[in-house]
Protein backbone atom coordinates (compact mmCIF):
# COMPACT_ATOMS: atom_id res chain seq x y z
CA UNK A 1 -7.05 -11.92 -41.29
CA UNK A 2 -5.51 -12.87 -37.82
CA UNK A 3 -4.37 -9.88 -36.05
CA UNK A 4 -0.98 -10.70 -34.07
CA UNK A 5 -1.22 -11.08 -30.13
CA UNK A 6 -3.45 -11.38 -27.17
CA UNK A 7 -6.24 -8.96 -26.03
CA UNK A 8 -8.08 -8.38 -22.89
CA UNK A 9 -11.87 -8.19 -23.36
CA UNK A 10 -12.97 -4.97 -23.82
CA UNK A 11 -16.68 -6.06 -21.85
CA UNK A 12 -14.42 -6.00 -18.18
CA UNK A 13 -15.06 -9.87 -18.12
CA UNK A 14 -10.77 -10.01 -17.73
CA UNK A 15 -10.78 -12.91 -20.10
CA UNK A 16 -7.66 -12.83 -22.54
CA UNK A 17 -8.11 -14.29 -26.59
CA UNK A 18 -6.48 -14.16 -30.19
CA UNK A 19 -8.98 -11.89 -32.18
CA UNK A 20 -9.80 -12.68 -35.37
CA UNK A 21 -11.05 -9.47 -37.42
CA UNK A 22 -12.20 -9.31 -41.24
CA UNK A 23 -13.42 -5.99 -41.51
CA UNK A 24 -12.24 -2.33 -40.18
CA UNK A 25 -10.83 -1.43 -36.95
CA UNK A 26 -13.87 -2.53 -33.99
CA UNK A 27 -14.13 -2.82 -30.44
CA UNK A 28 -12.62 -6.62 -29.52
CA UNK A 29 -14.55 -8.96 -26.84
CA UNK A 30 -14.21 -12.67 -26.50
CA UNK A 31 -16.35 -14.69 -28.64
CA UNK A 32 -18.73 -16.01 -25.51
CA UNK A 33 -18.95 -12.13 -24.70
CA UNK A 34 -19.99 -11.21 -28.27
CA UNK A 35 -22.47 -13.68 -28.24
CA UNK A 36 -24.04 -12.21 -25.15
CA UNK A 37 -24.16 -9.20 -26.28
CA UNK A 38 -25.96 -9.99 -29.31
CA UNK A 39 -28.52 -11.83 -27.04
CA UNK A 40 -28.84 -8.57 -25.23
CA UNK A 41 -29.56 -6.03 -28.03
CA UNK A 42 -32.43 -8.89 -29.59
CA UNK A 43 -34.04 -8.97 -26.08
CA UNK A 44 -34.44 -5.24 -26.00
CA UNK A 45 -35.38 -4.87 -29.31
CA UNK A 46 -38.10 -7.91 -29.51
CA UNK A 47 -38.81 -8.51 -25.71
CA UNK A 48 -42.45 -10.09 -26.88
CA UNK A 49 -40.58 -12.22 -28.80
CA UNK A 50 -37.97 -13.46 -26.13
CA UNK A 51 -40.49 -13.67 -23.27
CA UNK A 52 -42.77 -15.73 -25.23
CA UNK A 53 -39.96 -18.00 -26.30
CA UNK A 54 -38.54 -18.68 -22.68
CA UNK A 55 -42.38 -18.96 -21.12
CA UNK A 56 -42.65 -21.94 -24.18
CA UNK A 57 -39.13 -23.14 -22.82
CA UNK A 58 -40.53 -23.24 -19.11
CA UNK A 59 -43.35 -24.73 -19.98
CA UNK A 60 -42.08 -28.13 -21.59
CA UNK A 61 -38.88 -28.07 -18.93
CA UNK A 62 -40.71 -27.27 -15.77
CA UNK A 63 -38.77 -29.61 -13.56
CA UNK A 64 -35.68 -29.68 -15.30
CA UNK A 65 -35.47 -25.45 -14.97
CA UNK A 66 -37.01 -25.95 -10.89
CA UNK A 67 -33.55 -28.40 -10.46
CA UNK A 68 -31.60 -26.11 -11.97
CA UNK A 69 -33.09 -23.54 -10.12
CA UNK A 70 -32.48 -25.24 -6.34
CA UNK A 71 -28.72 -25.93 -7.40
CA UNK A 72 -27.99 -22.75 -8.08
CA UNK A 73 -29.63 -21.46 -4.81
CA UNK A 74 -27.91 -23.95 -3.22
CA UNK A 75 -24.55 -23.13 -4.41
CA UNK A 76 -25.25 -19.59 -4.07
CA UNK A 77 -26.99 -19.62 -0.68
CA UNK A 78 -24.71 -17.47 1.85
CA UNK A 79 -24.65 -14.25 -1.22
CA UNK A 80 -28.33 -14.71 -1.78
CA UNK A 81 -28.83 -14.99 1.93
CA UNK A 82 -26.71 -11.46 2.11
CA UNK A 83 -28.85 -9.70 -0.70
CA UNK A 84 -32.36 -10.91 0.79
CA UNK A 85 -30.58 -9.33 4.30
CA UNK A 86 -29.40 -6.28 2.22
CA UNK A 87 -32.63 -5.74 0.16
CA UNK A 88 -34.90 -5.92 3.53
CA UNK A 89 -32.95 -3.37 5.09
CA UNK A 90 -33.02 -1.09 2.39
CA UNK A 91 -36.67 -1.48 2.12
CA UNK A 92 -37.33 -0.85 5.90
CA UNK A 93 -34.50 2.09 6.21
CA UNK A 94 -36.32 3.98 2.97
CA UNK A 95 -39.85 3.04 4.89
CA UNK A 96 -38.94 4.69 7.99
CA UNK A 97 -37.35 7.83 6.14
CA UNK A 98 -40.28 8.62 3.99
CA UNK A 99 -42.56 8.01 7.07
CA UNK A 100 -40.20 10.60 9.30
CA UNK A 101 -39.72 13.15 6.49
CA UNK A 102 -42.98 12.77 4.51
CA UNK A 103 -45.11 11.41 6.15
CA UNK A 104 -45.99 8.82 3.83
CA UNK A 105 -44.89 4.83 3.73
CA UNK A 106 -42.62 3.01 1.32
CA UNK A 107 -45.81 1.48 -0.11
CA UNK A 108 -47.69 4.77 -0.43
CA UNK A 109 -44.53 6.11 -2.43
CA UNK A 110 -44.10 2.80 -4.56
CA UNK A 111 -47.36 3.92 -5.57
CA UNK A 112 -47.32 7.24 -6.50
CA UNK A 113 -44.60 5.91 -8.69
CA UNK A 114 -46.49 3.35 -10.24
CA UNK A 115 -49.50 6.25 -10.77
CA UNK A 116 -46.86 8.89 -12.47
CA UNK A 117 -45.59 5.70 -15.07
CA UNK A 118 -41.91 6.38 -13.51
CA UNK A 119 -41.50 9.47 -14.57
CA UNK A 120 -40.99 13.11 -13.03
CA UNK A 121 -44.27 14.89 -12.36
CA UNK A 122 -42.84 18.31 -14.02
CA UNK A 123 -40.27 16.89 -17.43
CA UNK A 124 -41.95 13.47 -17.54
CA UNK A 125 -38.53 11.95 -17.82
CA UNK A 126 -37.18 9.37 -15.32
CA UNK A 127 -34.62 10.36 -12.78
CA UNK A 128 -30.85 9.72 -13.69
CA UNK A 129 -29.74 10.31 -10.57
CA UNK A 130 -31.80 7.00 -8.89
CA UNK A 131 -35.07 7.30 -7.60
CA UNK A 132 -37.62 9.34 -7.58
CA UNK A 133 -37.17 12.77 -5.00
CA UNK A 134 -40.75 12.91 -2.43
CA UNK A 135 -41.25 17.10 -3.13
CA UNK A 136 -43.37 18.47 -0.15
CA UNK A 137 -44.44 22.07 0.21
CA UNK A 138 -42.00 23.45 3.29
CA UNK A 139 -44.95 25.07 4.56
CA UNK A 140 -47.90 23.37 4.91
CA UNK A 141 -45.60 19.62 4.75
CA UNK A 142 -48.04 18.24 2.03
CA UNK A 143 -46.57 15.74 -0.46
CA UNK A 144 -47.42 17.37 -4.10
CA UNK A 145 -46.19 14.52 -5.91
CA UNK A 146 -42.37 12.99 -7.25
CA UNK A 147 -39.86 14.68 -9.54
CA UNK A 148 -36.25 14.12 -10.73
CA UNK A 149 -33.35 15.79 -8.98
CA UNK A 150 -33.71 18.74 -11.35
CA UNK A 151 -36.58 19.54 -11.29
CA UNK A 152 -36.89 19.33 -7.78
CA UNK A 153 -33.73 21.78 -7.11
CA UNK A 154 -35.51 24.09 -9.81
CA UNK A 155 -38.25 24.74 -7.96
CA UNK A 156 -36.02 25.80 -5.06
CA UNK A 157 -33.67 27.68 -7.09
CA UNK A 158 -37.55 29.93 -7.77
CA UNK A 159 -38.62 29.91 -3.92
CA UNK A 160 -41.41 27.69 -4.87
CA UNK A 161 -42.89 30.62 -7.13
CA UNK A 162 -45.16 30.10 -9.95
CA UNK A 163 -45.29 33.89 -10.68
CA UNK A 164 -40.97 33.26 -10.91
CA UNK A 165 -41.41 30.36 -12.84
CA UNK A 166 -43.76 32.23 -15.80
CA UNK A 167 -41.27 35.29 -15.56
CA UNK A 168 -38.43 32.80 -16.32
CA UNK A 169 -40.77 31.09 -19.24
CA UNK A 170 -41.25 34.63 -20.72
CA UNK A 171 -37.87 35.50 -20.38
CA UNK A 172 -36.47 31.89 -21.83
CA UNK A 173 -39.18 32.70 -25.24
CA UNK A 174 -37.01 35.80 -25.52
CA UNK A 175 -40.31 38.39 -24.62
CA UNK A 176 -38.43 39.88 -21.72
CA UNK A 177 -36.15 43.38 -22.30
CA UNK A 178 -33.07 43.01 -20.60
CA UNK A 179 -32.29 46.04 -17.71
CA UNK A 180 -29.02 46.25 -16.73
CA UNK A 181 -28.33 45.64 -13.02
CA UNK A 182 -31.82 43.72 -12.70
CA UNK A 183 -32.52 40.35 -12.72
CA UNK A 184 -35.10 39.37 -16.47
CA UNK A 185 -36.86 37.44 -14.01
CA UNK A 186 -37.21 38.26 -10.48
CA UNK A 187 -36.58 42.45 -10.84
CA UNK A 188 -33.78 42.29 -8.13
CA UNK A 189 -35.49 40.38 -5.41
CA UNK A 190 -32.05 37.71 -5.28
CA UNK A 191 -28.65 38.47 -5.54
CA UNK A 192 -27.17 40.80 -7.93
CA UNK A 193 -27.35 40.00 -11.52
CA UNK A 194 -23.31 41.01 -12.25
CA UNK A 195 -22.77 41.06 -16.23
CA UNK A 196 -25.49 38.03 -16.57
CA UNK A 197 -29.33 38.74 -17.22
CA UNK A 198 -30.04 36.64 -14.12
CA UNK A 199 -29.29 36.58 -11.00
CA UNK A 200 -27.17 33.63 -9.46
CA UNK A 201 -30.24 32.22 -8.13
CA UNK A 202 -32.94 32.61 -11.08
CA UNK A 203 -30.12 31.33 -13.89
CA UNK A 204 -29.40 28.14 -12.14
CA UNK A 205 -33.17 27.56 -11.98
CA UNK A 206 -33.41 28.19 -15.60
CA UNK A 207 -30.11 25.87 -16.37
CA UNK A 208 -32.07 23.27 -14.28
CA UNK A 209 -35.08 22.86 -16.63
CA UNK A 210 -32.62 23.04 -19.31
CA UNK A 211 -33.66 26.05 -20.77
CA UNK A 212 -36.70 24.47 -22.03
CA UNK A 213 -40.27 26.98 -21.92
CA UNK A 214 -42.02 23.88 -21.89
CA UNK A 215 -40.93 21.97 -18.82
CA UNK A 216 -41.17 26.14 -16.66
CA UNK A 217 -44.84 25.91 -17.68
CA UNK A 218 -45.54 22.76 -15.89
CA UNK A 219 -43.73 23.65 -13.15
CA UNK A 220 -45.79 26.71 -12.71
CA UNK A 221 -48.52 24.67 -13.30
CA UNK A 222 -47.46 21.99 -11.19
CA UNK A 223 -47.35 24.32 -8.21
CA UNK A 224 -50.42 25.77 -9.00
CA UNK A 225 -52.69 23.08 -8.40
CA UNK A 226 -50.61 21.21 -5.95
């Protein structure tokens, strides 16, 4: 069946086609696009597979893939020229940030990236929101190791408090009695707890580890021996 009119590429590509559909109602991209994303989804779901095949490729093509290789760069050399430029300074900007704030190079933190497998120190999930926040004690200015942005504001939503942090674990497991006009898990020492168990302070900490007991007890662990 040959549905009537043109359509735009759903993938952003801009490219305009006829679409030719045999089954129910889907999501339309030009052929080429289709195709690509096919590609895509088998790569990620049999990389072995796919890097074995193109290191076989490379290896009987050598020269013809180097060629192919210098006219691109060669066609492409003023943008590639602009993202070497634009990668360097990035590089040397985060270098000089991590050494002013931290105390600690771009190499030291690539690193302790590399050591925590990518992932935040406290959830052991990656960071959505980009890389990986440096969390330092505000006292003492020792680095204690590389979280995601939630974690990292949940700690200061507790003052850095590990006794806060079990208080909000108990209280999350449901083994803390509620007292009106006192905060389940600092007694009062923040704001005032209005019709909410928590205070302002202590339930946006809790909302930051998403409710979950699991990911409070490393945190209070975390802080504990760092």
């Amino acid at each position: 069946m040959v549905i009537s009119g043109e359509r735009t590429c759903e993938c952003g590509c801009g490219r305009s086609f006829v679409p030719t559909n045999t089954g129910s109602p889907r999501r339309f991209f030009e052929r080429k696009c289709q195709r690509n994303a096919k590609q895509k989804r088998y790569a990620k779901s049999y990389p072995e597979k796919v890097n074995a095949k193109g290191r076989r490729w490379y290896g009987a093509n050598r020269v013809h893939a180097q060629e192919q290789g210098r006219v691109w760069y060669q066609a492409n050399l003023e943008s590639e020229r602009k993202r070497s430029l634009e990668k360097a300074s990035t590089s040397h900007s985060l270098n000089l940030k991590y050494q002013r704030e931290f105390g600690i190079t771009l190499e030291a933190y690539e690193a302790r990236v590399a050591e925590q497998g990518g992932v935040c120190a406290i959830c052991h999930r990656p960071n959505k929101e980009g890389r990986l926040v440096v969390d330092h004690c505000h006292k003492t200015g020792k680095v204690r190791g590389l979280l995601c942005g939630l974690c990292n504001r949940g700690l200061g939503f507790f003052g850095d408090s590990p006794e806060k942090l079990e208080q909000a674990l108990t209280y999350v497991q449901g083994r803390v009695s509620e007292q009106k006009g006192v905060c389940s898990v600092c007694e009062g020492t923040c704001h005032g707890t209005g019709k909410s168990p928590l205070c302002r302070l202590c339930g946006a900490g809790v909302g930051h580890y998403l409710n979950d007991g699991e990911s409070l007890s490393r945190a209070s662990r975390y802080l504990k021996e760092n």
